[in-house]
PDB file of N, CA and C in Angstrom:
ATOM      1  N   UNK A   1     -35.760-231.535 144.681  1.00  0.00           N
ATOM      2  CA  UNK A   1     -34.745-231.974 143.739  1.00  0.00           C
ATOM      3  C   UNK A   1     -33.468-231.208 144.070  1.00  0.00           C
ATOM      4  N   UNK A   2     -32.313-231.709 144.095  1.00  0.00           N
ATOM      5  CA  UNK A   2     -30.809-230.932 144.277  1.00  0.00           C
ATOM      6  C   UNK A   2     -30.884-230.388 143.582  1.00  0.00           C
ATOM      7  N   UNK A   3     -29.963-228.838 143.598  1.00  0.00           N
ATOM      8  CA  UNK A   3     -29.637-227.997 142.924  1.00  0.00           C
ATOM      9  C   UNK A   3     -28.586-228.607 141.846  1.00  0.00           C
ATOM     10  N   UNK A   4     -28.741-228.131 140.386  1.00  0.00           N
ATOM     11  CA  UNK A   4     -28.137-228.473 139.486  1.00  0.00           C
ATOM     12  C   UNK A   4     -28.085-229.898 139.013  1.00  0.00           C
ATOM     13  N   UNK A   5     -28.644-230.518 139.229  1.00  0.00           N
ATOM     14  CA  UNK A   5     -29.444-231.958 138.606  1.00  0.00           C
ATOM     15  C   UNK A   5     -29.930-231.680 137.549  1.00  0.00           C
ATOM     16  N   UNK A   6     -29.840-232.311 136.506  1.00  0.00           N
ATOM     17  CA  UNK A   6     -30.295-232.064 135.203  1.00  0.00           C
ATOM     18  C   UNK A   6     -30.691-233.698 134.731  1.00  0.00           C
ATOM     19  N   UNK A   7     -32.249-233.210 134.531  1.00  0.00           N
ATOM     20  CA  UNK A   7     -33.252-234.400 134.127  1.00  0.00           C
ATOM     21  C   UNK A   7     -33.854-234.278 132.663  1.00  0.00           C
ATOM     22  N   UNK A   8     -33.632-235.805 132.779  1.00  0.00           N
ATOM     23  CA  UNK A   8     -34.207-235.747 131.177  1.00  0.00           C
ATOM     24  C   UNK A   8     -35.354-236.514 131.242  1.00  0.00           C
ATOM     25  N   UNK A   9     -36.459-235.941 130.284  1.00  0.00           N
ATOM     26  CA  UNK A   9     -37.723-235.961 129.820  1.00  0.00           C
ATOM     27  C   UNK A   9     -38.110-236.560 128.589  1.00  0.00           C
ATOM     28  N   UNK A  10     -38.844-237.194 128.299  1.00  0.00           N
ATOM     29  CA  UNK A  10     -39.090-237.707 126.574  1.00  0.00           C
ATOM     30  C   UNK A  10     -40.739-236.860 126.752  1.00  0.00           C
ATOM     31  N   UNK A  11     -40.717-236.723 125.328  1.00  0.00           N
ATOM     32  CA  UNK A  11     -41.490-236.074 124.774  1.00  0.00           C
ATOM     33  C   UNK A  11     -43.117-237.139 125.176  1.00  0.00           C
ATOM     34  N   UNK A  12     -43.636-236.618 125.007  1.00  0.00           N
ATOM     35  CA  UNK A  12     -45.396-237.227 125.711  1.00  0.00           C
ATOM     36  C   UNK A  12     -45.661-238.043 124.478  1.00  0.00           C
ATOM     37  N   UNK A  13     -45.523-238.102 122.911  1.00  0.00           N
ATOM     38  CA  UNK A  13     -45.767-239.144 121.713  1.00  0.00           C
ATOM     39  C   UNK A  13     -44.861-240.097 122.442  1.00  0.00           C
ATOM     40  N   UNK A  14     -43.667-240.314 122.787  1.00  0.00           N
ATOM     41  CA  UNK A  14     -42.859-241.568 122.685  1.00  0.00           C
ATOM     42  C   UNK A  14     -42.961-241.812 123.792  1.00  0.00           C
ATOM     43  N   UNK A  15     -43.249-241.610 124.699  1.00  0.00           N
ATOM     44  CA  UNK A  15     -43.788-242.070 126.308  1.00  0.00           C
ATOM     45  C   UNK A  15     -44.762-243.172 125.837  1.00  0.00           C
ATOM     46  N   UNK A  16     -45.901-242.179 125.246  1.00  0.00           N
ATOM     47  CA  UNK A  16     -46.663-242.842 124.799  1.00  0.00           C
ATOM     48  C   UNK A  16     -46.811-244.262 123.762  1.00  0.00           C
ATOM     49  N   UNK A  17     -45.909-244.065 122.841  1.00  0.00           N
ATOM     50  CA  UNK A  17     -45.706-245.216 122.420  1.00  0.00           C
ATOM     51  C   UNK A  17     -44.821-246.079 123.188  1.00  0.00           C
ATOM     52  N   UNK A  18     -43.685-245.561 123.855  1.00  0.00           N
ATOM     53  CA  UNK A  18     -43.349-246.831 124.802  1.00  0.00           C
ATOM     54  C   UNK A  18     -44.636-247.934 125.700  1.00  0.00           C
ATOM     55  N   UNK A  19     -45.456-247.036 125.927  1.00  0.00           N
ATOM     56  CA  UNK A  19     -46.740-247.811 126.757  1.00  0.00           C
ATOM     57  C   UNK A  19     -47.606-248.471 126.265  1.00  0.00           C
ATOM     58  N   UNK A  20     -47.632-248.254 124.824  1.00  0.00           N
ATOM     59  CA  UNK A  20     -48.453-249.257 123.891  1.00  0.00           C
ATOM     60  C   UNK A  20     -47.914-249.946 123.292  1.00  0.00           C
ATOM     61  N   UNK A  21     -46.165-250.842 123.106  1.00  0.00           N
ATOM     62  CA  UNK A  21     -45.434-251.223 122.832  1.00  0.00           C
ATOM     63  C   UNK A  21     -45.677-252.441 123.091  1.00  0.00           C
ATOM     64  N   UNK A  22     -45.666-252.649 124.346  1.00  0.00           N
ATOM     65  CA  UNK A  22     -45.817-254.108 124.699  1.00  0.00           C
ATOM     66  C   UNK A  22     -47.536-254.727 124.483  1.00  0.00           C
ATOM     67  N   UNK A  23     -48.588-254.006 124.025  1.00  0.00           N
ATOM     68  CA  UNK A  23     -49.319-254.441 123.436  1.00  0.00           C
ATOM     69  C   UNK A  23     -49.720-254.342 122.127  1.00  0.00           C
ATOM     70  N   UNK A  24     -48.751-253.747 121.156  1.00  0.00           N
ATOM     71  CA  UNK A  24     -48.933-253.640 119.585  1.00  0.00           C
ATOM     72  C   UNK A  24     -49.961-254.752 119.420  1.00  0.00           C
ATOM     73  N   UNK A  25     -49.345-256.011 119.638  1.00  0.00           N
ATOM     74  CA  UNK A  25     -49.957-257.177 119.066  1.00  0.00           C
ATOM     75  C   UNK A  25     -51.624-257.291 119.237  1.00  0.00           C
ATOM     76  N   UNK A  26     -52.044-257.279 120.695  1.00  0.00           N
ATOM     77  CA  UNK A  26     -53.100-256.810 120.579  1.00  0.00           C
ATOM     78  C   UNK A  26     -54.194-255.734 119.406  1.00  0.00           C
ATOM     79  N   UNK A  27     -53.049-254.776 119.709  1.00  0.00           N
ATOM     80  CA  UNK A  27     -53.940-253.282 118.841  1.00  0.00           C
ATOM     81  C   UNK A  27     -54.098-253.706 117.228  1.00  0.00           C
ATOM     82  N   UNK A  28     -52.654-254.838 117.108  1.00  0.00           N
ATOM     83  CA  UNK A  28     -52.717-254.984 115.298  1.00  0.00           C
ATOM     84  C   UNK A  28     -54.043-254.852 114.944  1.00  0.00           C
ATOM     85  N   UNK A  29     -54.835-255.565 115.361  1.00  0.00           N
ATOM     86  CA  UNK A  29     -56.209-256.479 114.800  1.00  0.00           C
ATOM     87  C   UNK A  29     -57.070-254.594 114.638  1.00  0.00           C
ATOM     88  N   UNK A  30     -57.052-253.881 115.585  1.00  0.00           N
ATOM     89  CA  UNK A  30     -57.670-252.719 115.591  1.00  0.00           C
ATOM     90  C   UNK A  30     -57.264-251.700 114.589  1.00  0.00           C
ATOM     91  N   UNK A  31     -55.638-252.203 114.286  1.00  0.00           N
ATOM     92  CA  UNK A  31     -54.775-251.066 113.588  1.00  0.00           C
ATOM     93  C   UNK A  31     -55.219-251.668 111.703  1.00  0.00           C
ATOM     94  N   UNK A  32     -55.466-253.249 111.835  1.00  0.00           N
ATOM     95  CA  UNK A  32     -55.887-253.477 110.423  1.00  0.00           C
ATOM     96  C   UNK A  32     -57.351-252.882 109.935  1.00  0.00           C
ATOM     97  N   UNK A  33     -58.211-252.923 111.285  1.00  0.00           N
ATOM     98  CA  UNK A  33     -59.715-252.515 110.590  1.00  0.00           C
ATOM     99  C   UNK A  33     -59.510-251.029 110.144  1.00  0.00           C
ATOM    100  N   UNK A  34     -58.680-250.442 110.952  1.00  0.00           N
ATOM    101  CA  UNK A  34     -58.842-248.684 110.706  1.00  0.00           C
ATOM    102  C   UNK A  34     -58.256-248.611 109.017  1.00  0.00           C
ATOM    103  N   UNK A  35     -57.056-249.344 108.802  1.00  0.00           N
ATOM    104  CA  UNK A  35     -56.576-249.920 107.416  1.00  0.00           C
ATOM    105  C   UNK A  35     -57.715-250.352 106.213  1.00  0.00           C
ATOM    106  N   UNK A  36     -58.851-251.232 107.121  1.00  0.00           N
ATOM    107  CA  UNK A  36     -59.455-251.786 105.928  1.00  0.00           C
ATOM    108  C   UNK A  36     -60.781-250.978 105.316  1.00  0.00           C
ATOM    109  N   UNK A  37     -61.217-250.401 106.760  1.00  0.00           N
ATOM    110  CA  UNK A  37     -62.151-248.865 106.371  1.00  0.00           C
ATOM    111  C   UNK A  37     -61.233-247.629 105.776  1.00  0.00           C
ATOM    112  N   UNK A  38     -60.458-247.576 105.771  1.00  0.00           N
ATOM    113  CA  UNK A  38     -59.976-246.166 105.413  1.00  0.00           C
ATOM    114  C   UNK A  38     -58.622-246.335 104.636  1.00  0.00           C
ATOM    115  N   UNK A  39     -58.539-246.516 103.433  1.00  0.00           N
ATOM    116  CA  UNK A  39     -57.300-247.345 102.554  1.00  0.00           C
ATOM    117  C   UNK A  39     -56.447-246.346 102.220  1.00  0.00           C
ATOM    118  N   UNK A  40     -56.826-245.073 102.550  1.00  0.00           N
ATOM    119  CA  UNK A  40     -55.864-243.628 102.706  1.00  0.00           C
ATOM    120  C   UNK A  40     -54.873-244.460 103.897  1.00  0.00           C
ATOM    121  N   UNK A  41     -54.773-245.180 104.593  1.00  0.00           N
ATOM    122  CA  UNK A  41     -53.431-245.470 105.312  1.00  0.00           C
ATOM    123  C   UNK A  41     -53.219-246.344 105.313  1.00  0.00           C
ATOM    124  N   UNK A  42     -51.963-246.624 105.688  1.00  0.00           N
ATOM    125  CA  UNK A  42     -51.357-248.134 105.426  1.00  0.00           C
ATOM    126  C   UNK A  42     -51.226-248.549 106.885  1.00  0.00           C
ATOM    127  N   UNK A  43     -51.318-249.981 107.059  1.00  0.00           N
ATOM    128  CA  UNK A  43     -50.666-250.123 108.661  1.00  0.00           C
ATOM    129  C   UNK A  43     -49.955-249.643 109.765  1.00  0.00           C
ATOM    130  N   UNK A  44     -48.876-249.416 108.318  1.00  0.00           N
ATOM    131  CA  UNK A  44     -47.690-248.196 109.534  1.00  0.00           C
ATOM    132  C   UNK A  44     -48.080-247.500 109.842  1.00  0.00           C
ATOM    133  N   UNK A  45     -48.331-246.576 109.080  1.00  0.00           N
ATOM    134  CA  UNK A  45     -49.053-244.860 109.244  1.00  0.00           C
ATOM    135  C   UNK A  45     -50.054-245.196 110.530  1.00  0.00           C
ATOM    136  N   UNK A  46     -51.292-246.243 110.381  1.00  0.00           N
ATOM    137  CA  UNK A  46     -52.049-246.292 111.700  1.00  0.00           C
ATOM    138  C   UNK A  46     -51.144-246.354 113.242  1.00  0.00           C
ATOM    139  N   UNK A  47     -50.657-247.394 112.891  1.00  0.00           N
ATOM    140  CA  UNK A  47     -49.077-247.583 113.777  1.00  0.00           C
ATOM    141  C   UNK A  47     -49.055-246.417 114.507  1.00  0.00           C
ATOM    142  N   UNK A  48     -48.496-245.237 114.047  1.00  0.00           N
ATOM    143  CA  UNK A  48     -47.907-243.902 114.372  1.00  0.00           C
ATOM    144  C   UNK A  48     -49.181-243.063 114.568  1.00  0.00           C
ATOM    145  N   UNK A  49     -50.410-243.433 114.512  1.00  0.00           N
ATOM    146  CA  UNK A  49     -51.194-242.617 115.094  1.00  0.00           C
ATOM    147  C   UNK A  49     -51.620-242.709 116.679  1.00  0.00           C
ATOM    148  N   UNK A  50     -51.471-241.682 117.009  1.00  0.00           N
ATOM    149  CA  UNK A  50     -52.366-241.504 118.975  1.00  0.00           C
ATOM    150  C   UNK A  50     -53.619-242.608 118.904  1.00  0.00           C
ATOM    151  N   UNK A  51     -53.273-243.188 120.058  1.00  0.00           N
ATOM    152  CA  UNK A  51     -54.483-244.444 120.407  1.00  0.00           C
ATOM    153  C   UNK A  51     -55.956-243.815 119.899  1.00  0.00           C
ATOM    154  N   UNK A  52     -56.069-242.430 120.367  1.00  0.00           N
ATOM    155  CA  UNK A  52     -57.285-241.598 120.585  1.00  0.00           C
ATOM    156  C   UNK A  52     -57.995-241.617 119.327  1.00  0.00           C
ATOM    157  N   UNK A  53     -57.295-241.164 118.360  1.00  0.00           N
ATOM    158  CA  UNK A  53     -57.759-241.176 116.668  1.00  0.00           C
ATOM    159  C   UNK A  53     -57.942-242.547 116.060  1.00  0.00           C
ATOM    160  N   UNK A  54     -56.945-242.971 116.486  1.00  0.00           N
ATOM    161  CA  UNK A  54     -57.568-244.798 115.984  1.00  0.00           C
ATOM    162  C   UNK A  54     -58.623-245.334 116.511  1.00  0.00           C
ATOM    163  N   UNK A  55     -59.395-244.944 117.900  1.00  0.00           N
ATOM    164  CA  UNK A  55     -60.410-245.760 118.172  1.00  0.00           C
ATOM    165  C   UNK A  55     -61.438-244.308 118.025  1.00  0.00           C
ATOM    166  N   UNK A  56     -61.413-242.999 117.709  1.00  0.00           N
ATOM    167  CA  UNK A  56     -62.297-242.387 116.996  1.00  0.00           C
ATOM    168  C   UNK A  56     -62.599-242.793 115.322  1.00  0.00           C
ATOM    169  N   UNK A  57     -61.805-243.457 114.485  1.00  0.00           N
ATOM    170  CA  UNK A  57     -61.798-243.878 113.323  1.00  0.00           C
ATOM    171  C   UNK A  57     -62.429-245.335 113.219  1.00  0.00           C
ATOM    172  N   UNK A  58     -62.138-245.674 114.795  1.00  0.00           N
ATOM    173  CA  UNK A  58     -62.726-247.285 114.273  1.00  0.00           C
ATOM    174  C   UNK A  58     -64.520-247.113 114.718  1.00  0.00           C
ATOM    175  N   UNK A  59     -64.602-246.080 115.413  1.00  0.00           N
ATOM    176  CA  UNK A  59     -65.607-245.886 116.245  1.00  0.00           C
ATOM    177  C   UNK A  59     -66.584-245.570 115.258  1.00  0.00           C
ATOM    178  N   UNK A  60     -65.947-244.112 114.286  1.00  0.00           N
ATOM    179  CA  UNK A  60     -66.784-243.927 113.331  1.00  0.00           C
ATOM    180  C   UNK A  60     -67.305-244.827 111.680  1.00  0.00           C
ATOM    181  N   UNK A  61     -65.894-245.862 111.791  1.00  0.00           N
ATOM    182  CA  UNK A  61     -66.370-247.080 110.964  1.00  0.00           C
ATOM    183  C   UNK A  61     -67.976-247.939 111.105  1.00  0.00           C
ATOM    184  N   UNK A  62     -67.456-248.322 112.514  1.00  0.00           N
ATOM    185  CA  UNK A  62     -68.539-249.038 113.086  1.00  0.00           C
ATOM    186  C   UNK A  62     -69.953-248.372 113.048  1.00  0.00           C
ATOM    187  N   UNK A  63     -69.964-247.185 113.174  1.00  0.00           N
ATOM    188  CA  UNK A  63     -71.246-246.457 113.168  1.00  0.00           C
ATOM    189  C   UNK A  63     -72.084-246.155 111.796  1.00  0.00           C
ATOM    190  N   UNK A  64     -70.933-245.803 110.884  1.00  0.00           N
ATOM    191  CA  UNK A  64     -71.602-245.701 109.016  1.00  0.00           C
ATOM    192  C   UNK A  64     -71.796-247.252 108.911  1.00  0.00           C
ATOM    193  N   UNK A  65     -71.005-248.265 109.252  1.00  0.00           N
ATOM    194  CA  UNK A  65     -71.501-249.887 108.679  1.00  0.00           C
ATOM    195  C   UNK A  65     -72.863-249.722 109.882  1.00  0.00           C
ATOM    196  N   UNK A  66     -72.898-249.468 110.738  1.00  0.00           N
ATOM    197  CA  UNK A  66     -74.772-249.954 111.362  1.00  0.00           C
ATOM    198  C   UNK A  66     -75.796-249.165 110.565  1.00  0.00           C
ATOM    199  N   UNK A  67     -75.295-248.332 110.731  1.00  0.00           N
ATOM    200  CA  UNK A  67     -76.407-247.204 109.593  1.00  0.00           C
ATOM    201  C   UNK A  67     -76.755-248.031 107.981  1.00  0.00           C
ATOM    202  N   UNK A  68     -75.349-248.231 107.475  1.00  0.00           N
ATOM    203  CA  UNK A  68     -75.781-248.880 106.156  1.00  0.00           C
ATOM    204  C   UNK A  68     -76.764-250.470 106.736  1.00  0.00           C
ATOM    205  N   UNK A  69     -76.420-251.085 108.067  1.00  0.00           N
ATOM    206  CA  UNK A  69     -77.076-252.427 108.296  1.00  0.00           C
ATOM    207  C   UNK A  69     -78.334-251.923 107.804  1.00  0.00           C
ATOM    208  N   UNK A  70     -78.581-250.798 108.893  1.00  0.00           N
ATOM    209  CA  UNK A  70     -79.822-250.656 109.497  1.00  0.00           C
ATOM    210  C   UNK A  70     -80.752-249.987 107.775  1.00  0.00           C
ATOM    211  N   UNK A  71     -80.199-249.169 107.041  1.00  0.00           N
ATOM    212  CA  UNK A  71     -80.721-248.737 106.024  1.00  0.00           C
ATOM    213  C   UNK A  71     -81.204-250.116 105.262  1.00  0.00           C
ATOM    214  N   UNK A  72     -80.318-251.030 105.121  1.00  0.00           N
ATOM    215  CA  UNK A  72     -80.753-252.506 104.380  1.00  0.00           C
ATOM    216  C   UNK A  72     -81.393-253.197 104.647  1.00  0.00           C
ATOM    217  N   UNK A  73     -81.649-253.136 106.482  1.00  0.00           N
ATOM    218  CA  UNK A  73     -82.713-254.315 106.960  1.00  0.00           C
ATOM    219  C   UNK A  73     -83.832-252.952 106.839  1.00  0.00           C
ATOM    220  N   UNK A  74     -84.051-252.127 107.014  1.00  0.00           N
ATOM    221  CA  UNK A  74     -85.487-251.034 106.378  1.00  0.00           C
ATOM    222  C   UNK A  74     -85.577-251.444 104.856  1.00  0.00           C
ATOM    223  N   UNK A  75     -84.822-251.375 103.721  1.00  0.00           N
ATOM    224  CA  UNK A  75     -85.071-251.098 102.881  1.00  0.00           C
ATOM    225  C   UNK A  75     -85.918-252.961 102.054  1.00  0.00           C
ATOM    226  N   UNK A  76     -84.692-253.688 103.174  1.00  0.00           N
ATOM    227  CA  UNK A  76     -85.646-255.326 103.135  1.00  0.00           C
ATOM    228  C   UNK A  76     -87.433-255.556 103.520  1.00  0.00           C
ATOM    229  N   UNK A  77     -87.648-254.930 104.348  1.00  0.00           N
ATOM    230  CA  UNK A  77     -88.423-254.945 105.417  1.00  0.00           C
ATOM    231  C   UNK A  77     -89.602-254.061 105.016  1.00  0.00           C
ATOM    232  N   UNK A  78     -89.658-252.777 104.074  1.00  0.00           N
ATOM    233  CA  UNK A  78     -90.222-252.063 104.464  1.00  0.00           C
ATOM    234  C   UNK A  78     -91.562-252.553 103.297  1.00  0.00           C
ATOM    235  N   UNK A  79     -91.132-252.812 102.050  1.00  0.00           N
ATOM    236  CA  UNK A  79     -92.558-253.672 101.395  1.00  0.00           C
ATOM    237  C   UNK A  79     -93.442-254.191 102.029  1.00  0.00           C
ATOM    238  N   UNK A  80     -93.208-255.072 103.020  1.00  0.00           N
ATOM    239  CA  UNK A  80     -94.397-255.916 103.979  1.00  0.00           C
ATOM    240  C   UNK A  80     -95.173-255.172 104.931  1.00  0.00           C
ATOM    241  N   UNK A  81     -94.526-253.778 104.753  1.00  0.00           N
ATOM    242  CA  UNK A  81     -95.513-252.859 106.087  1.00  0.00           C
ATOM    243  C   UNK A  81     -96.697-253.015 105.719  1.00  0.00           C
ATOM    244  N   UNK A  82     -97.692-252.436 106.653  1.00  0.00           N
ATOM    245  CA  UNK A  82     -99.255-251.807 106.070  1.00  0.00           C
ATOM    246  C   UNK A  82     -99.575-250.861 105.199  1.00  0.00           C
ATOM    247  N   UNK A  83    -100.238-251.507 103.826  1.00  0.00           N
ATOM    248  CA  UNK A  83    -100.144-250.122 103.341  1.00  0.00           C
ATOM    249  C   UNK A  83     -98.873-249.448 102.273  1.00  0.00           C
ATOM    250  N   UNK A  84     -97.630-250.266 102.673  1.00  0.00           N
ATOM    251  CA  UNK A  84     -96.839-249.893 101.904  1.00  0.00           C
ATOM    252  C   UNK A  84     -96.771-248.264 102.949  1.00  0.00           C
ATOM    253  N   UNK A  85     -96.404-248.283 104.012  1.00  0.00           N
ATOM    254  CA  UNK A  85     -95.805-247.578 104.932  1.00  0.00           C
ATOM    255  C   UNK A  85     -94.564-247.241 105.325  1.00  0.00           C
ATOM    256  N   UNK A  86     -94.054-248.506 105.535  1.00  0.00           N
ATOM    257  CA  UNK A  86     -92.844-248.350 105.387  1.00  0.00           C
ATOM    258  C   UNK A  86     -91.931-248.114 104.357  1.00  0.00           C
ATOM    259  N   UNK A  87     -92.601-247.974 102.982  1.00  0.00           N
ATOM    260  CA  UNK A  87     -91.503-247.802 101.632  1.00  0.00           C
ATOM    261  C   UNK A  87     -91.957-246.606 101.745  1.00  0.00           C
ATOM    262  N   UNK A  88     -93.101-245.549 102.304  1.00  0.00           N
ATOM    263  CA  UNK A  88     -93.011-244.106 102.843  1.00  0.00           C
ATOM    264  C   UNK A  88     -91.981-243.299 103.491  1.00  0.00           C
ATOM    265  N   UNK A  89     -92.125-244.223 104.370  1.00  0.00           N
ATOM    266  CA  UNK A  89     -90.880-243.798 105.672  1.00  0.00           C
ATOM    267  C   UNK A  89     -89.574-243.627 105.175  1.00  0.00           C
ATOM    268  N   UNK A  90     -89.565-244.802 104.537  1.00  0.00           N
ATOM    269  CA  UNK A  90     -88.118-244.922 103.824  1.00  0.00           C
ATOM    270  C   UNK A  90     -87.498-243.545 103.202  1.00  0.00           C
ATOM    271  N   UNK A  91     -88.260-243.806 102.080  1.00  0.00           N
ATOM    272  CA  UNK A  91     -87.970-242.719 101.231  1.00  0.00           C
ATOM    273  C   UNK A  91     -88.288-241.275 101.578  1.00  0.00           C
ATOM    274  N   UNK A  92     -88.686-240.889 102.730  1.00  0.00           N
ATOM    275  CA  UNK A  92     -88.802-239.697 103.370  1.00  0.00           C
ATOM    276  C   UNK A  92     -87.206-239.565 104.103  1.00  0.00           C
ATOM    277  N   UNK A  93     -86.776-240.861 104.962  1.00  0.00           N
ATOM    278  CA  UNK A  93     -85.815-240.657 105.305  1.00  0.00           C
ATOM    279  C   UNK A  93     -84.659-240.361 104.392  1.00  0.00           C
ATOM    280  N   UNK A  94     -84.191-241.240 103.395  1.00  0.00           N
ATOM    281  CA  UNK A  94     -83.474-240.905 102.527  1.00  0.00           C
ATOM    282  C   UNK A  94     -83.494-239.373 101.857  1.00  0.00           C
ATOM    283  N   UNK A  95     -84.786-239.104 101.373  1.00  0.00           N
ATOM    284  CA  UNK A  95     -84.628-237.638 101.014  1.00  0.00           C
ATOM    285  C   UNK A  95     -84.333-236.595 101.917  1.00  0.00           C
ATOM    286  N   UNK A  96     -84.162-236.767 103.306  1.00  0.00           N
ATOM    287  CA  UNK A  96     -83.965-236.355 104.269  1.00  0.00           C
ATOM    288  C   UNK A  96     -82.180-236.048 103.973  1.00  0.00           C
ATOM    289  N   UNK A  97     -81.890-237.507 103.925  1.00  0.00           N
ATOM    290  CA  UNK A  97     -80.555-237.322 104.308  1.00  0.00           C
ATOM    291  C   UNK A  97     -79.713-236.721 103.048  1.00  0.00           C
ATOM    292  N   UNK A  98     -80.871-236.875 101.532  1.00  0.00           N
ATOM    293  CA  UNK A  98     -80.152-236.060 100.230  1.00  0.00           C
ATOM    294  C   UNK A  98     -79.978-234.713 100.828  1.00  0.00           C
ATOM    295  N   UNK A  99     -81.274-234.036 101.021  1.00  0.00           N
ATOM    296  CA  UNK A  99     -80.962-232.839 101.531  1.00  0.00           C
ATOM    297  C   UNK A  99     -80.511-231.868 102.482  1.00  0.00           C
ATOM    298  N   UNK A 100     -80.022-232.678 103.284  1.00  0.00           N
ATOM    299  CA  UNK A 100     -78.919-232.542 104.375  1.00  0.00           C
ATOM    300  C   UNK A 100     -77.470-232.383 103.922  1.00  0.00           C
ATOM    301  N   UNK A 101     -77.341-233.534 102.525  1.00  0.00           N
ATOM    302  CA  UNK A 101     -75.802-233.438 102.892  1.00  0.00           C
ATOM    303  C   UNK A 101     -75.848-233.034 101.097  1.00  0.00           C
ATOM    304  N   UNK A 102     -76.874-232.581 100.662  1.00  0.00           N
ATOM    305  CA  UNK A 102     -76.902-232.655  98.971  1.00  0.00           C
ATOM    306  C   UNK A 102     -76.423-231.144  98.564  1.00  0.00           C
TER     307      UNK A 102
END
């Protein structure tokens, strides 16, 4: 670089949003679910968050809704076991998870 050249730099957030700019439209659809799981933010606010946290937020959406699937198709399911086995299981797991997080 020549001596005495003076360069300018933008900060690494607005780089960054310059590069996700031209696909907002895309991300909307991603930026509404993080909105519709988590009503602590509004669109904008998602807007202005790092790509990284929005698809850790949507990531961890997706994972408590399979868990609740998966708790509902057990809790459907588990009467017809043998035995009434599975309404065992069940409720072992659940007390599991009271006393984990109780």
């Amino acid at each position: 670089m020549p001596e005495g050249k003076v360069v300018k730099v933008k900060s690494v957030r607005d780089a960054k949003a310059e590069t996700l700019s031209p696909i907002l439209g895309e991300n909307r659809k991603l930026y509404a679910m993080v909105a519709y799981y988590f009503p602590q933010y509004r669109l904008e606010d998602v807007e202005r968050l790092p790509y990284r946290d929005v698809a850790l937020l949507i990531n961890t959406a997706q994972r408590v809704e399979a868990e609740r699937m998966y708790n509902l198709t057990m809790i459907a399911s588990a009467p017809q076991s043998k035995n009434g086995k599975g309404v065992k299981t069940l409720m072992k797991h659940f007390k599991e998870i009271i006393d984990r997080y109780g």
